[in-house]
C-alpha atoms as a PDB file:
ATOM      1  CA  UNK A   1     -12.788 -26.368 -15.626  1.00  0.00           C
ATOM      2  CA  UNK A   2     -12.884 -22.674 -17.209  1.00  0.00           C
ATOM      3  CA  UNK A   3     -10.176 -20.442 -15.516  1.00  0.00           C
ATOM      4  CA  UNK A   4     -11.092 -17.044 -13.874  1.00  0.00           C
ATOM      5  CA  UNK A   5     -10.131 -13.603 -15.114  1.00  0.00           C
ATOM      6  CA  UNK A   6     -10.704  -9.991 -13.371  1.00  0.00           C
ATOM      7  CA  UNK A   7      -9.842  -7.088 -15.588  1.00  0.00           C
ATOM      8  CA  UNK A   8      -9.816  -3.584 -13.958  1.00  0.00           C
ATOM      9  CA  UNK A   9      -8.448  -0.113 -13.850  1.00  0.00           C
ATOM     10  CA  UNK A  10      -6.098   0.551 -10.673  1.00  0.00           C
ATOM     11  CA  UNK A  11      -7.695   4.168 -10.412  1.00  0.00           C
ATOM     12  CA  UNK A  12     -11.226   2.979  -9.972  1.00  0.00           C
ATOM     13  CA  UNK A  13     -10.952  -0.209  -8.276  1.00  0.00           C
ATOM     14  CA  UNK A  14      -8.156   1.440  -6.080  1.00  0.00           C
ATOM     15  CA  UNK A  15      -9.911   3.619  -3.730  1.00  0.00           C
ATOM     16  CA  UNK A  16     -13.014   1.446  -3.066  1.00  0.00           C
ATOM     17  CA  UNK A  17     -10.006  -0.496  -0.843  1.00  0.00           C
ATOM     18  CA  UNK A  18      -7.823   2.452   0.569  1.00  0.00           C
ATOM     19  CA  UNK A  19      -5.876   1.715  -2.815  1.00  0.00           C
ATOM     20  CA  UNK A  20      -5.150  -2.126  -2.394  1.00  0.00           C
ATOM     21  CA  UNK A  21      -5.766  -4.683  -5.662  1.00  0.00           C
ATOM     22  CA  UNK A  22      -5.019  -7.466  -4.150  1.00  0.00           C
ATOM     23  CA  UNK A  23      -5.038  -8.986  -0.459  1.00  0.00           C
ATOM     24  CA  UNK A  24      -7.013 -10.691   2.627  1.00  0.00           C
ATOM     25  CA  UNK A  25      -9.395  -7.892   3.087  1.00  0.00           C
ATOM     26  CA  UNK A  26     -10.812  -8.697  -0.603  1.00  0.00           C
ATOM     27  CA  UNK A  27     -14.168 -10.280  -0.482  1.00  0.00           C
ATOM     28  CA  UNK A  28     -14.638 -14.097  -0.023  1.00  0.00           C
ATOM     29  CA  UNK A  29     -14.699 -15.644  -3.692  1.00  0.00           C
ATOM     30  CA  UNK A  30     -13.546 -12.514  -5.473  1.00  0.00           C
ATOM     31  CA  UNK A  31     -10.678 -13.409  -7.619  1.00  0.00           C
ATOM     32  CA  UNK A  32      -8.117 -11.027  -6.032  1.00  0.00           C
ATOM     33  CA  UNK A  33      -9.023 -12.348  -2.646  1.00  0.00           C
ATOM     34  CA  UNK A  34      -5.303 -13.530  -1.073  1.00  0.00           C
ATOM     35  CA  UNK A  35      -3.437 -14.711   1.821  1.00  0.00           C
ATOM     36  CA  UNK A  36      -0.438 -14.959   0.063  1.00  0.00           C
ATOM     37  CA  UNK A  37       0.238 -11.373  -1.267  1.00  0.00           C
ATOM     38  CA  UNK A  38      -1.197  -8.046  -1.297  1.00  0.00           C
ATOM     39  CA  UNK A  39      -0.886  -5.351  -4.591  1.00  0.00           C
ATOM     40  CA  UNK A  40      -1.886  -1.653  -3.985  1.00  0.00           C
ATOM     41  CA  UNK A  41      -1.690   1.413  -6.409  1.00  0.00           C
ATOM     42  CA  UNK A  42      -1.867   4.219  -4.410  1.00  0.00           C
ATOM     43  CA  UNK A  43      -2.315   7.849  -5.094  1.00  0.00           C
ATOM     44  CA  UNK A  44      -1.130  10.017  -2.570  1.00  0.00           C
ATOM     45  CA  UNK A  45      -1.722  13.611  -2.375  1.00  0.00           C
ATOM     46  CA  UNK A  46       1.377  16.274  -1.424  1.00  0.00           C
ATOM     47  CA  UNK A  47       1.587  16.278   2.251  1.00  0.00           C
ATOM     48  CA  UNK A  48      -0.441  12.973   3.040  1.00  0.00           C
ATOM     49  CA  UNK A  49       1.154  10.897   5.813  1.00  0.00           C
ATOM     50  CA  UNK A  50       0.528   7.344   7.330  1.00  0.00           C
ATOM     51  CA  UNK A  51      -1.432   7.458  10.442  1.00  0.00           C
ATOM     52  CA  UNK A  52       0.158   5.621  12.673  1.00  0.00           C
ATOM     53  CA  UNK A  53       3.495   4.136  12.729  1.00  0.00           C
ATOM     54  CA  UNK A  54       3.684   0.025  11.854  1.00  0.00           C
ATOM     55  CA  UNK A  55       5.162  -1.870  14.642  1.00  0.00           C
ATOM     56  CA  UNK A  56       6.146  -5.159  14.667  1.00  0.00           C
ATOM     57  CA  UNK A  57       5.983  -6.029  11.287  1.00  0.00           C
ATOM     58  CA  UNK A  58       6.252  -9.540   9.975  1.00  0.00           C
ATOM     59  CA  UNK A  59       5.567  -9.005   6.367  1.00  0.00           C
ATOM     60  CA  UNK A  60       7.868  -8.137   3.282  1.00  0.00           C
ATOM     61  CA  UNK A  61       7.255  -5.064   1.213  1.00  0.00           C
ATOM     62  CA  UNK A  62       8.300  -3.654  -2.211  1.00  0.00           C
ATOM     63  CA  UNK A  63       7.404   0.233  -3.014  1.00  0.00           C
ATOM     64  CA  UNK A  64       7.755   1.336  -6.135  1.00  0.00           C
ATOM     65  CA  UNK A  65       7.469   4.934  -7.221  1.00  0.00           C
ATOM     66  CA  UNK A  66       5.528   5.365 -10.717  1.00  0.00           C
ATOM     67  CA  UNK A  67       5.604   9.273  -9.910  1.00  0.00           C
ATOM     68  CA  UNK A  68       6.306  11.944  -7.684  1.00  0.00           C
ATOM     69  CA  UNK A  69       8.213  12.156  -4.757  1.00  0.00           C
ATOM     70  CA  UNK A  70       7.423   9.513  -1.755  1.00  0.00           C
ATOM     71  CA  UNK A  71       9.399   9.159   1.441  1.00  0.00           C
ATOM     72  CA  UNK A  72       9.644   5.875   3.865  1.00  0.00           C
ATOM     73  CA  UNK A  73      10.921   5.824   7.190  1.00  0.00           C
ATOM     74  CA  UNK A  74      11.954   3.235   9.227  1.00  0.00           C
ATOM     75  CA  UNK A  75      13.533   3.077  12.298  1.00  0.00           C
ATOM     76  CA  UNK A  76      17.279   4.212  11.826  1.00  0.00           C
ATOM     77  CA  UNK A  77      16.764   6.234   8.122  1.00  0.00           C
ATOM     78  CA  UNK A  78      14.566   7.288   5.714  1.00  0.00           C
ATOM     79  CA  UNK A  79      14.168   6.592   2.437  1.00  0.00           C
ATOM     80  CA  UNK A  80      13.213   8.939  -0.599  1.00  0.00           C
ATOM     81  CA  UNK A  81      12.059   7.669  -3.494  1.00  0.00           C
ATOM     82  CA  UNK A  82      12.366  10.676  -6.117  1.00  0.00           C
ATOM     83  CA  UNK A  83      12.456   9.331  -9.727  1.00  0.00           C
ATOM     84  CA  UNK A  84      10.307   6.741 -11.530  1.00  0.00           C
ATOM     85  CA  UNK A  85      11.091   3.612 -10.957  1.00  0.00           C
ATOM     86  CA  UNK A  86      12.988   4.176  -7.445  1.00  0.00           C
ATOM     87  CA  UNK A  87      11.882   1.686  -5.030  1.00  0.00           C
ATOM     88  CA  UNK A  88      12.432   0.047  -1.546  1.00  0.00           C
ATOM     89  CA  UNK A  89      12.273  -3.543  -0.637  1.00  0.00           C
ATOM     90  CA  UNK A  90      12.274  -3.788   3.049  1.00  0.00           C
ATOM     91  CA  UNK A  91      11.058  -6.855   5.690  1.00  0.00           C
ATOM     92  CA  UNK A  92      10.149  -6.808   8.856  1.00  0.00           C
ATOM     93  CA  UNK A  93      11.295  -3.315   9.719  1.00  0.00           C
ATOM     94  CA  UNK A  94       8.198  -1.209  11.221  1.00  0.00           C
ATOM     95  CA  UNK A  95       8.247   2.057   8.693  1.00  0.00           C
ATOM     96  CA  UNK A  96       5.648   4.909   8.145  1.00  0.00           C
ATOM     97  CA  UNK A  97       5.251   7.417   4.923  1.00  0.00           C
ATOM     98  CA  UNK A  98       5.071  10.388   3.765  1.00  0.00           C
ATOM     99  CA  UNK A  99       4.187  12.096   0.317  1.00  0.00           C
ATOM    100  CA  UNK A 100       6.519  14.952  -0.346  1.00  0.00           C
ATOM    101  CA  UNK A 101       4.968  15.502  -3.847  1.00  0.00           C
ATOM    102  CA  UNK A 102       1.714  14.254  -5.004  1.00  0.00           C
ATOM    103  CA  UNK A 103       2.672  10.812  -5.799  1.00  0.00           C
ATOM    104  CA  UNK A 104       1.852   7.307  -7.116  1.00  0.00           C
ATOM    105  CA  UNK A 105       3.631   4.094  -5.943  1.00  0.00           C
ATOM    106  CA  UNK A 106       2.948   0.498  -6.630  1.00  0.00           C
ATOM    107  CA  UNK A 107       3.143  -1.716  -3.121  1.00  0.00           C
ATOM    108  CA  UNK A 108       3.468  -5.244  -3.034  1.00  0.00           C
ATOM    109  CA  UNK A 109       3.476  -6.792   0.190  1.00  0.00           C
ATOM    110  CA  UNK A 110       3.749 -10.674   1.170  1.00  0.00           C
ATOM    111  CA  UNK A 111       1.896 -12.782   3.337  1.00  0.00           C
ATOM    112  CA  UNK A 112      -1.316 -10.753   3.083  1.00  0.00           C
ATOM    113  CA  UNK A 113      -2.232 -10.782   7.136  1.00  0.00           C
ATOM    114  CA  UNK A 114      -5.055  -8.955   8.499  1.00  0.00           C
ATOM    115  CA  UNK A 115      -4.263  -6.357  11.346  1.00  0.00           C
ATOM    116  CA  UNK A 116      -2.215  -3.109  10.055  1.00  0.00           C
ATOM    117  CA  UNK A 117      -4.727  -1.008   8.658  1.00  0.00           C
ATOM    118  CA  UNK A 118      -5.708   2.308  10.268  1.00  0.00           C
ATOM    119  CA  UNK A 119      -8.801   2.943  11.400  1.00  0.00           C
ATOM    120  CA  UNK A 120     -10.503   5.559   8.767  1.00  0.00           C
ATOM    121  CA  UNK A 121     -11.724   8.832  10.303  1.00  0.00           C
ATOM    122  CA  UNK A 122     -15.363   8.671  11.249  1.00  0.00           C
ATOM    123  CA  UNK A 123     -16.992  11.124   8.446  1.00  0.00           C
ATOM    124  CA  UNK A 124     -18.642  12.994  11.665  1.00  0.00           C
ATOM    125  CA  UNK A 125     -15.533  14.013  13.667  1.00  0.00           C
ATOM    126  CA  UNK A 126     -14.646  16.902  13.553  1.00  0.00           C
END
């Protein structure tokens, strides 16, 4: 049996999923369909913020800051992430985020459970 390979570019494949590589919400049979771990390259612009706050978290995250400047807070401190290759490892903890600079960060998050993502704004509001 022939094993599978996906080759991509994070800046196109990226925003077709809110950013994420890698994870549940992947379709069925696609190669980077998993329960086990999600991968995200996001691009945030100056000023963008998380939604909603994440509450009861269950899952394990790693942020990684490739550029800019990129904030996380959590329940008792914040966290800035200001040079490449700053980065956060954090589980369980409900957080939020903000992008003080235009930024780029590489997440990692692990199990890959459906359930956290924000509802996108309907194109007609407003």
């Amino acid at each position: 049996m022939a094993g599978r390979i996906y080759a991509g570019l994070a800046f196109s494949d990226g925003p077709l999923h809110r950013g994420w590589l890698l994870g549940h919400f992947m379709p069925e049979g696609d190669l980077r369909n998993s329960a086990a771990v999600e991968v995200k390259w996001g691009v945030h612009p100056r000023g963008e913020q998380r939604a909603q706050w994440v509450e009861e978290e269950i899952r394990t995250a790693l942020i990684v800051l490739v550029s800019g400047k990129f904030r996380l807070d959590f329940p008792d401190q914040s966290v800035l992430l200001d040079e490449q290759g700053a980065y956060v490892l954090f589980d369980g903890v409900g957080h939020s985020w903000y992008a003080e600079e235009e930024s780029v960060i590489l997440g990692v998050r692990w199990p890959s459970v459906p359930g956290y993502a924000v509802p996108l704004p309907c194109p007609d509001a407003g």
